[in-house]
Structures are given as structure tokens and as C-alpha cells.
PDB file of N, CA and C in Angstrom:
ATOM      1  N   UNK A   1      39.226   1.909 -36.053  1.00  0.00           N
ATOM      2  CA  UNK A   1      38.965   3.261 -35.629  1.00  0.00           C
ATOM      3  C   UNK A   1      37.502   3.426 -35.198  1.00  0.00           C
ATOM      4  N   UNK A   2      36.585   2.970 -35.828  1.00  0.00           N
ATOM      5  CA  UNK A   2      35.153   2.913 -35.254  1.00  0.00           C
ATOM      6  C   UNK A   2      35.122   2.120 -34.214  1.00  0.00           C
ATOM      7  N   UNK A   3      35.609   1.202 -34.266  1.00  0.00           N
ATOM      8  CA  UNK A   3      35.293   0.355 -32.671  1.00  0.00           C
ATOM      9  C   UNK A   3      35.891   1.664 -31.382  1.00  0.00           C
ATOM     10  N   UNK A   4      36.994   2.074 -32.056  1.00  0.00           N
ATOM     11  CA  UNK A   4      37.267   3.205 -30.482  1.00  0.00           C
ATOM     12  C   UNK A   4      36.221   4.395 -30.885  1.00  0.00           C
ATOM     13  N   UNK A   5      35.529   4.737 -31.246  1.00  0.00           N
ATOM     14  CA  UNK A   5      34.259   5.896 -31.206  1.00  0.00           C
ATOM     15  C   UNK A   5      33.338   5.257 -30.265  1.00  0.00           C
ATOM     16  N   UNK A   6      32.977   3.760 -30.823  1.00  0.00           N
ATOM     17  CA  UNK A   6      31.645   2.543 -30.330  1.00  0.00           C
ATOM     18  C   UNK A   6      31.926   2.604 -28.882  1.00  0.00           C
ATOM     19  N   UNK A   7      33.265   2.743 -28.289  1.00  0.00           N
ATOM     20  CA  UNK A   7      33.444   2.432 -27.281  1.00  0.00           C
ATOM     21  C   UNK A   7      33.469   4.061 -26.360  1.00  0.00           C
ATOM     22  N   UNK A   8      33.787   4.797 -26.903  1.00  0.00           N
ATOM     23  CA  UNK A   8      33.810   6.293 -26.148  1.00  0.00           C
ATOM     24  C   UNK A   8      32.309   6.917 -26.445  1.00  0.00           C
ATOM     25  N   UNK A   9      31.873   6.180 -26.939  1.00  0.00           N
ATOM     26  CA  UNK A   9      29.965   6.857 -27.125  1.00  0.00           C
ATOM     27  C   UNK A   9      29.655   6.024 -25.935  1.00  0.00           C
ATOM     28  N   UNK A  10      29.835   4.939 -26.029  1.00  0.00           N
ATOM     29  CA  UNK A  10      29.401   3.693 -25.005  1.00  0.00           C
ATOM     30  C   UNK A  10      29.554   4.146 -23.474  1.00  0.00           C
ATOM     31  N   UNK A  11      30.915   4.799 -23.002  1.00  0.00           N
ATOM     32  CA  UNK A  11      31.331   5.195 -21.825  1.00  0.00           C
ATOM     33  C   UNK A  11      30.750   6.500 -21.761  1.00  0.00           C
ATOM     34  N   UNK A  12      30.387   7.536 -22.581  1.00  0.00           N
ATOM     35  CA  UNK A  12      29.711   8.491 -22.974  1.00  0.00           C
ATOM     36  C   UNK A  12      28.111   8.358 -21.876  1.00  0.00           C
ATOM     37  N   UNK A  13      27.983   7.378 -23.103  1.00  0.00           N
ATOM     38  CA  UNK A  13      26.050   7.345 -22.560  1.00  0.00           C
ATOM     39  C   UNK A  13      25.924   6.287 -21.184  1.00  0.00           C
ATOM     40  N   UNK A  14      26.894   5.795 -20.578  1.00  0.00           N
ATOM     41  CA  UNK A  14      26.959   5.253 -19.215  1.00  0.00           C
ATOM     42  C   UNK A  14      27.204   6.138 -18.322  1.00  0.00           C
ATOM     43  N   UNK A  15      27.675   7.195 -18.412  1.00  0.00           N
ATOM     44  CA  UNK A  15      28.076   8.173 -17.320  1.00  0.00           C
ATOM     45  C   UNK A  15      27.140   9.378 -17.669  1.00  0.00           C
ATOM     46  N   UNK A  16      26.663   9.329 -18.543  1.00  0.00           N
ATOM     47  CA  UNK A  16      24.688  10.709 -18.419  1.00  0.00           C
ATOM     48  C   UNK A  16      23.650   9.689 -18.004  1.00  0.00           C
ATOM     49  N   UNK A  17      23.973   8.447 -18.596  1.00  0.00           N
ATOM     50  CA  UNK A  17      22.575   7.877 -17.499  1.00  0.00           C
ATOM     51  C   UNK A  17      22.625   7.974 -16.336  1.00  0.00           C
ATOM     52  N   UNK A  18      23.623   7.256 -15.427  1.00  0.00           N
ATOM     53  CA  UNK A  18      24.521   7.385 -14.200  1.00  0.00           C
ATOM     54  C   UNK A  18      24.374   8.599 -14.065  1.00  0.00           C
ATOM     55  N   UNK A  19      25.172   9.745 -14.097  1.00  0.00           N
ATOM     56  CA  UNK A  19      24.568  11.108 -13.422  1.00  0.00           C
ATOM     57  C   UNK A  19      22.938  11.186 -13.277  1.00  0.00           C
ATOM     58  N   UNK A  20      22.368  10.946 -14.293  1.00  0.00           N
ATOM     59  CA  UNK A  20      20.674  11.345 -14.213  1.00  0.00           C
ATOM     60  C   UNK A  20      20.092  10.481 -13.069  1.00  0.00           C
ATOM     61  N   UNK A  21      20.464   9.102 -12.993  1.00  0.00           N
ATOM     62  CA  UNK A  21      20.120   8.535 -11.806  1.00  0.00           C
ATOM     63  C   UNK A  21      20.572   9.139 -10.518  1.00  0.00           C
ATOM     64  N   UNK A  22      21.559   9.626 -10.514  1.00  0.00           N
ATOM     65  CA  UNK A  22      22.218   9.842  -9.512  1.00  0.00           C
ATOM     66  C   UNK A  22      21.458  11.267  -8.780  1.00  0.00           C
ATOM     67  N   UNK A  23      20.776  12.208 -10.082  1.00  0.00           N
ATOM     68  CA  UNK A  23      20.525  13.456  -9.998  1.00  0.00           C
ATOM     69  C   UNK A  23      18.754  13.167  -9.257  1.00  0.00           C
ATOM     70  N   UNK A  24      18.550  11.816 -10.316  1.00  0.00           N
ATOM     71  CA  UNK A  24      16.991  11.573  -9.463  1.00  0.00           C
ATOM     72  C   UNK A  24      16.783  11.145  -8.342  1.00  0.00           C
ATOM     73  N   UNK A  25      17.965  10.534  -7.801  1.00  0.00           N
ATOM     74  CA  UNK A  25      17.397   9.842  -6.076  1.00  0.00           C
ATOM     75  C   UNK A  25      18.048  10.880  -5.328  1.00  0.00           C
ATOM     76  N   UNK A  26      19.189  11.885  -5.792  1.00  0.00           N
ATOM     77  CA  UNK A  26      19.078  12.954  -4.656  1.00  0.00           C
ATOM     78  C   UNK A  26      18.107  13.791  -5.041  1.00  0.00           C
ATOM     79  N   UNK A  27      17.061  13.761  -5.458  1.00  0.00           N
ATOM     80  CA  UNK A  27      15.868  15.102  -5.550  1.00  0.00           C
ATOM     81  C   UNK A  27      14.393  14.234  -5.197  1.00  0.00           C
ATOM     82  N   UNK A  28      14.350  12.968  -4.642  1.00  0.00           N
ATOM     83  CA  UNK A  28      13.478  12.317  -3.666  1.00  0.00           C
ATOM     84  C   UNK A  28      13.432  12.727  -2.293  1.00  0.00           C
ATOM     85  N   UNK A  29      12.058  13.191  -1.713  1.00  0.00           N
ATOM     86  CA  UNK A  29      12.166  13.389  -0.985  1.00  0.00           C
ATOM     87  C   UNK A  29      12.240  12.732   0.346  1.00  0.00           C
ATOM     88  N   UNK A  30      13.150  13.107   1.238  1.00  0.00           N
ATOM     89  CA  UNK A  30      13.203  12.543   2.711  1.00  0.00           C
ATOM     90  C   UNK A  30      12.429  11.807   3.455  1.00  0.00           C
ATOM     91  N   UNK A  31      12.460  10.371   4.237  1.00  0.00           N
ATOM     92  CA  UNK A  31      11.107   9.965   5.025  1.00  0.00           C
ATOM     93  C   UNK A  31      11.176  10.850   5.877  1.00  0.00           C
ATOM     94  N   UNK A  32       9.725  10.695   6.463  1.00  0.00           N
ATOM     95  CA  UNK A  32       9.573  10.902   7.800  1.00  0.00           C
ATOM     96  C   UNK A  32      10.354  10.538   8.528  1.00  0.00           C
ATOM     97  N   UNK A  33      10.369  11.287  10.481  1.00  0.00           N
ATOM     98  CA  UNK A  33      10.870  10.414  11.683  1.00  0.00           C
ATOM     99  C   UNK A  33       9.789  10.768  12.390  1.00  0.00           C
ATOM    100  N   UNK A  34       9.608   9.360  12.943  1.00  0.00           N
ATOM    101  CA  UNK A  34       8.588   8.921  13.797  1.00  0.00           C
ATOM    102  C   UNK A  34       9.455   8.747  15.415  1.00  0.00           C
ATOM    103  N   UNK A  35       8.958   9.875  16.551  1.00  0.00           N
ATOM    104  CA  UNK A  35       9.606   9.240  17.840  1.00  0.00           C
ATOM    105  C   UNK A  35       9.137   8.937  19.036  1.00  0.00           C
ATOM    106  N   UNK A  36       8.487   7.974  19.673  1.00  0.00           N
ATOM    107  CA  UNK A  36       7.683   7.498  20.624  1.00  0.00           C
ATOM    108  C   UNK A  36       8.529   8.151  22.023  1.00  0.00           C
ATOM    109  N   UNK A  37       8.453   9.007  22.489  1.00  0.00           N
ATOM    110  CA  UNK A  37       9.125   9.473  24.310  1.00  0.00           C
ATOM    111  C   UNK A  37       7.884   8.937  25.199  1.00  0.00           C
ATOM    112  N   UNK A  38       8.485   7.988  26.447  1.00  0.00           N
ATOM    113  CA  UNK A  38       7.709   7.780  27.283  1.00  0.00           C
ATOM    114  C   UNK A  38       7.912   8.774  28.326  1.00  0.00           C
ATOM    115  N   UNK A  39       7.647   9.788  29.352  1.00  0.00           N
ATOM    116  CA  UNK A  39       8.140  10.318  30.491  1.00  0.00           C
ATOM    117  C   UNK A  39       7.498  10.109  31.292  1.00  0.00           C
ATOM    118  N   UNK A  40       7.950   8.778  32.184  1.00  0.00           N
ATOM    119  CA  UNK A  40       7.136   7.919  33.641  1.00  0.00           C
ATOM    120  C   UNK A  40       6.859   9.024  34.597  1.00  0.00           C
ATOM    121  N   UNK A  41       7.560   9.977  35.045  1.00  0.00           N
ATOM    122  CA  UNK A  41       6.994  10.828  36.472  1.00  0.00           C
ATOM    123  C   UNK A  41       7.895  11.855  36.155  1.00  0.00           C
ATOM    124  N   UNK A  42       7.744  13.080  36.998  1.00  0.00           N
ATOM    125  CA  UNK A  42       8.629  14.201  36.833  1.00  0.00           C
ATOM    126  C   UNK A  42       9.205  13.914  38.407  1.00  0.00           C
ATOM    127  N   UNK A  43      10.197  14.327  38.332  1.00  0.00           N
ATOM    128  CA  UNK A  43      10.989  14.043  39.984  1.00  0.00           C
ATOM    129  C   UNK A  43      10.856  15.334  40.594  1.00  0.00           C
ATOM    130  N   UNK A  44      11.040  16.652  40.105  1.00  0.00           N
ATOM    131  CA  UNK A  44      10.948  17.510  41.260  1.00  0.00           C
ATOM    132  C   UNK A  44       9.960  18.606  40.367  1.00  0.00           C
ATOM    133  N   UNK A  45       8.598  18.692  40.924  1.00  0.00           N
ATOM    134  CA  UNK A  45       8.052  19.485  40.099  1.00  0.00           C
ATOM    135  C   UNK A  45       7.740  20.479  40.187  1.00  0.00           C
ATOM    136  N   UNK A  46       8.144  21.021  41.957  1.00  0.00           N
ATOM    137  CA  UNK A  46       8.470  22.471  41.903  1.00  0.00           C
ATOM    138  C   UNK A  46       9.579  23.128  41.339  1.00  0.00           C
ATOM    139  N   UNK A  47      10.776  22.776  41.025  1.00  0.00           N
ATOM    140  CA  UNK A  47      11.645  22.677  40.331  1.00  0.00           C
ATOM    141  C   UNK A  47      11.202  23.414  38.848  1.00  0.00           C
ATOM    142  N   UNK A  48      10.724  21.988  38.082  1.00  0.00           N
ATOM    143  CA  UNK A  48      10.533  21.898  36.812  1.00  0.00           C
ATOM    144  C   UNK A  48       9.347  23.816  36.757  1.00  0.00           C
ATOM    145  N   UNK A  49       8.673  24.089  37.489  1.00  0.00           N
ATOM    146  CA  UNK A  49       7.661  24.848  37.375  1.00  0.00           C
ATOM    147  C   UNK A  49       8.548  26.348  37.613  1.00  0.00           C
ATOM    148  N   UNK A  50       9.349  26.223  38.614  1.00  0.00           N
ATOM    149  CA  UNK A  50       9.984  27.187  38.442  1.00  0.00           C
ATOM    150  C   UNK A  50      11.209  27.820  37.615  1.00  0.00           C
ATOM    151  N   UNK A  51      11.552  26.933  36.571  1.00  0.00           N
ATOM    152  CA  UNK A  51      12.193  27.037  35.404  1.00  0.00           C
ATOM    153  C   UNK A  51      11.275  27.539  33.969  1.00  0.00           C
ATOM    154  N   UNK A  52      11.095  28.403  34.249  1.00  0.00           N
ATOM    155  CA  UNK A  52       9.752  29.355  32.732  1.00  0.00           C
ATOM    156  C   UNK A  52      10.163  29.705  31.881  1.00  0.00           C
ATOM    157  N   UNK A  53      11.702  30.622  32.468  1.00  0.00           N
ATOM    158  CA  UNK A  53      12.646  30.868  31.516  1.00  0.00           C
ATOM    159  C   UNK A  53      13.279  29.822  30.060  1.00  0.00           C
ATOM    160  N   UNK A  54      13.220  28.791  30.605  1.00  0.00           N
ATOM    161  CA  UNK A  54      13.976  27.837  30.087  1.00  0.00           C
ATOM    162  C   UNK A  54      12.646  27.228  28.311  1.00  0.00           C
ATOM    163  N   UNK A  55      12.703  26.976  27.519  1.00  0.00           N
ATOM    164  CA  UNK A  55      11.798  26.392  26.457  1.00  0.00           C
ATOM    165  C   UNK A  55      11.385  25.032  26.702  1.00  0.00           C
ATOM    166  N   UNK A  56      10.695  24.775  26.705  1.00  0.00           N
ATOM    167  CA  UNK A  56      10.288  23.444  26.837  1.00  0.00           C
ATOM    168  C   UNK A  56      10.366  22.217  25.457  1.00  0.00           C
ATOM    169  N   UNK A  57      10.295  21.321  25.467  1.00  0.00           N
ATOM    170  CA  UNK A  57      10.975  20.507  24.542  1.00  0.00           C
ATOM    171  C   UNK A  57       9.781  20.562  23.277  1.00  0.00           C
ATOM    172  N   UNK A  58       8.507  20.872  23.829  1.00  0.00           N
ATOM    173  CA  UNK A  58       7.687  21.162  22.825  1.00  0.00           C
ATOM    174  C   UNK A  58       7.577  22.357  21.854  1.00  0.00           C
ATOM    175  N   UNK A  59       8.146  23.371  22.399  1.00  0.00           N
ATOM    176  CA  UNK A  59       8.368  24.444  22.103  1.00  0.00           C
ATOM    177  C   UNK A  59       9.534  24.519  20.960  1.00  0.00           C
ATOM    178  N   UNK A  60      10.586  23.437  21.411  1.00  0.00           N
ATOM    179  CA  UNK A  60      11.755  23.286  20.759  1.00  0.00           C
ATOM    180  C   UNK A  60      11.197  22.468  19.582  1.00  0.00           C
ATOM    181  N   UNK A  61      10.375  21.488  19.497  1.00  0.00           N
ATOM    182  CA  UNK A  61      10.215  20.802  18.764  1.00  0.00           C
ATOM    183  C   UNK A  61       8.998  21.305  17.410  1.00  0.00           C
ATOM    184  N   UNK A  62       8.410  22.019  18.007  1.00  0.00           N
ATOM    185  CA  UNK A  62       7.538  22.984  16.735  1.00  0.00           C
ATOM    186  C   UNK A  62       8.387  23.944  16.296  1.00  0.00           C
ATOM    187  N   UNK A  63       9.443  24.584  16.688  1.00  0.00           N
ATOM    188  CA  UNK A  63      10.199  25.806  15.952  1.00  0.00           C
ATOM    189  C   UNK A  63      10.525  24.833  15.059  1.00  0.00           C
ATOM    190  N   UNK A  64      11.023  23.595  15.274  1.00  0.00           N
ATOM    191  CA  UNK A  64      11.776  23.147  14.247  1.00  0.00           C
ATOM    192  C   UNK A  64      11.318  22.492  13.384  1.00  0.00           C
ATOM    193  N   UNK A  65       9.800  22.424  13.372  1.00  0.00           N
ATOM    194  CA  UNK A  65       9.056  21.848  12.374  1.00  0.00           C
ATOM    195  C   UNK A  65       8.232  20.598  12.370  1.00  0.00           C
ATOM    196  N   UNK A  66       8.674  20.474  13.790  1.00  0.00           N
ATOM    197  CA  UNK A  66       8.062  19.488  13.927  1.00  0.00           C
ATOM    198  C   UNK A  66       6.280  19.320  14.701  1.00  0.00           C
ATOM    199  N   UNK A  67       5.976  18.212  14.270  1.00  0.00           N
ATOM    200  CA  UNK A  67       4.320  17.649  14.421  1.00  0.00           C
ATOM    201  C   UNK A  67       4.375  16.771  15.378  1.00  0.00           C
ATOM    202  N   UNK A  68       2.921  17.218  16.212  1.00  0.00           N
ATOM    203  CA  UNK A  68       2.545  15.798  16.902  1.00  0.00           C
ATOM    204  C   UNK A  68       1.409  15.469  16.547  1.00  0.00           C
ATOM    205  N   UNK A  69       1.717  14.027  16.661  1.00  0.00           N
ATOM    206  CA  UNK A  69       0.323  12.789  15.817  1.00  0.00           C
ATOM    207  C   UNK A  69      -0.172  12.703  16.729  1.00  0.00           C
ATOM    208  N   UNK A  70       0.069  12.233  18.258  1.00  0.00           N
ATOM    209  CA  UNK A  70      -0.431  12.272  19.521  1.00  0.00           C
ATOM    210  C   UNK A  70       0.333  12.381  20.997  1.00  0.00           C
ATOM    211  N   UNK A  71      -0.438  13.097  21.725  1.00  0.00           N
ATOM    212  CA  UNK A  71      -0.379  13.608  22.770  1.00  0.00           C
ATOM    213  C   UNK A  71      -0.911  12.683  24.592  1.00  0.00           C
ATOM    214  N   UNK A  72       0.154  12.473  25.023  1.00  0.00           N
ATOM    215  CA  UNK A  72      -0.897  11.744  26.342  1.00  0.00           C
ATOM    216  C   UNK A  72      -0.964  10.109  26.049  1.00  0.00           C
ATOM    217  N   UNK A  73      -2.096   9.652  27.595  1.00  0.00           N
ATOM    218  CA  UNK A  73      -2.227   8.834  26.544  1.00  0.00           C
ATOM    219  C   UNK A  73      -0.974   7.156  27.729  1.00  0.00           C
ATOM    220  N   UNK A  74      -2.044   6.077  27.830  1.00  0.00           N
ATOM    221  CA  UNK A  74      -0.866   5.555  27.930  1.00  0.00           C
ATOM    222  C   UNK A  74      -0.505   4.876  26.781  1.00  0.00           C
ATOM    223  N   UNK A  75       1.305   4.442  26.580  1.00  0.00           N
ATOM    224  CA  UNK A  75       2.048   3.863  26.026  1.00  0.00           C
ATOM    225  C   UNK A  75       2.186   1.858  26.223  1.00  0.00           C
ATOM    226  N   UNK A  76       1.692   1.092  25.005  1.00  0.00           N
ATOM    227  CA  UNK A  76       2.282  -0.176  25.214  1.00  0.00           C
ATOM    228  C   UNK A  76       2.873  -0.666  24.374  1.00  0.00           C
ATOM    229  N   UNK A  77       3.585  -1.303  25.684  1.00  0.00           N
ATOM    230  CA  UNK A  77       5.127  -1.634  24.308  1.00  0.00           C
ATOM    231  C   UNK A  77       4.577  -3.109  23.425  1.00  0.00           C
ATOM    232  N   UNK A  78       4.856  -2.775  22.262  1.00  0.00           N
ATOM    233  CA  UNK A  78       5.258  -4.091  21.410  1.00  0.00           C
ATOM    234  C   UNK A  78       6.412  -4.804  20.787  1.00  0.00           C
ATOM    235  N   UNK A  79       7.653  -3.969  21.357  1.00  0.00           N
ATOM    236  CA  UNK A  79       8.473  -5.309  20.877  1.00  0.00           C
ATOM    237  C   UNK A  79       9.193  -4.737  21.915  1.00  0.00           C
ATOM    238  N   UNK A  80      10.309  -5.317  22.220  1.00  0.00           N
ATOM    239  CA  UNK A  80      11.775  -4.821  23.115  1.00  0.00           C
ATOM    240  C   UNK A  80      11.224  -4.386  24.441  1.00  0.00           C
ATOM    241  N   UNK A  81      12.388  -3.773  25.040  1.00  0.00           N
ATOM    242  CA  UNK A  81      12.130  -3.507  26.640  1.00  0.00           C
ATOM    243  C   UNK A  81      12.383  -2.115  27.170  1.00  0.00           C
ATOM    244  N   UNK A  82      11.871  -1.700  28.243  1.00  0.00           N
ATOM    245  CA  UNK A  82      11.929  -0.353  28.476  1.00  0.00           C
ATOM    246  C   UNK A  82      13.042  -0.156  29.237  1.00  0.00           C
ATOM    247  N   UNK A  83      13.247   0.871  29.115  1.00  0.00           N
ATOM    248  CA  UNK A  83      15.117   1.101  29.738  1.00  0.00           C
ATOM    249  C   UNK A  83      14.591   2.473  31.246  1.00  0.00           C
ATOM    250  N   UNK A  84      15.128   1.881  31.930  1.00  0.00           N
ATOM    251  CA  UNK A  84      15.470   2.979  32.942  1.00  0.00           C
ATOM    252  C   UNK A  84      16.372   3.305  33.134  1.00  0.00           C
ATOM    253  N   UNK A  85      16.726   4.688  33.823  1.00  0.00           N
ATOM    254  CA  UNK A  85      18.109   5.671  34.027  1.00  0.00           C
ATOM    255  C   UNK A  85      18.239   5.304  35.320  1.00  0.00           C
TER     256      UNK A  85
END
């Protein structure tokens, strides 16, 4: 009869450790995202100028909380290859 207590304390204190772990890595917080955009040329830039109405992606990207580390600027690549459309 004690060995079945030994064993339901046992499964007991495996499943509150287990939750508590479980409770501590979801209350770590989130990395960062880091995102490098290259934009080679604008194609029609009377176009683009006469669209004011419209938000611009920077605009979109600070409502949402987001930061820039840097601005401009040329870009060189260090690993992989650049993709064109």
C-alpha cells in the first residue's frame, strides 16, 4: 500500500515541476526580428509621389512598434545571393 502512495506522490511532483517549467519558458520573453530590405530604384516616381493618400511602409512599420537601427546607406551582402523580381 505505501509503494502505491510512493508512486502517486512521485507522478504528483513530476507534473508541478513540469507545469512550472512549462509556466517559465512561456513567460520568457520574445527575440527580436531583425529585417535587412534592399530597394534598388523606384520605377515610376511620379506615380509613387502622387499616391499621399496611401501610408508608407515606414509609417506602417512604427504604428506597429517597430524600430530602425539604420537608415540608407549602401547594403553588402555576406552570405547568399540577391534575388530579383
Amino acid at each position: 500500500m505505501i509503494a502505491k502512495y510512493k508512486l502517486a506522490l512521485a507522478i504528483l511532483g513530476a507534473a508541478t515541476v513540469g507545469g512550472l517549467t512549462v509556466q517559465g519558458l512561456h513567460a520568457q520573453a520574445k527575440p527580436p526580428v531583425y529585417v535587412v530590405i534592399d530597394i534598388a530604384e523606384v520605377v515610376d516616381a511620379q506615380a509613387q509621389r502622387a499616391n499621399t493618400d496611401r501610408p508608407t511602409a515606414s509609417t506602417a512599420t512604427i504604428q506597429q512598434g517597430g524600430k530602425y537601427l539604420a537608415r540608407g546607406g549602401k547594403i553588402t551582402e555576406l552570405d547568399g545571393r540577391r534575388l530579383r523580381a
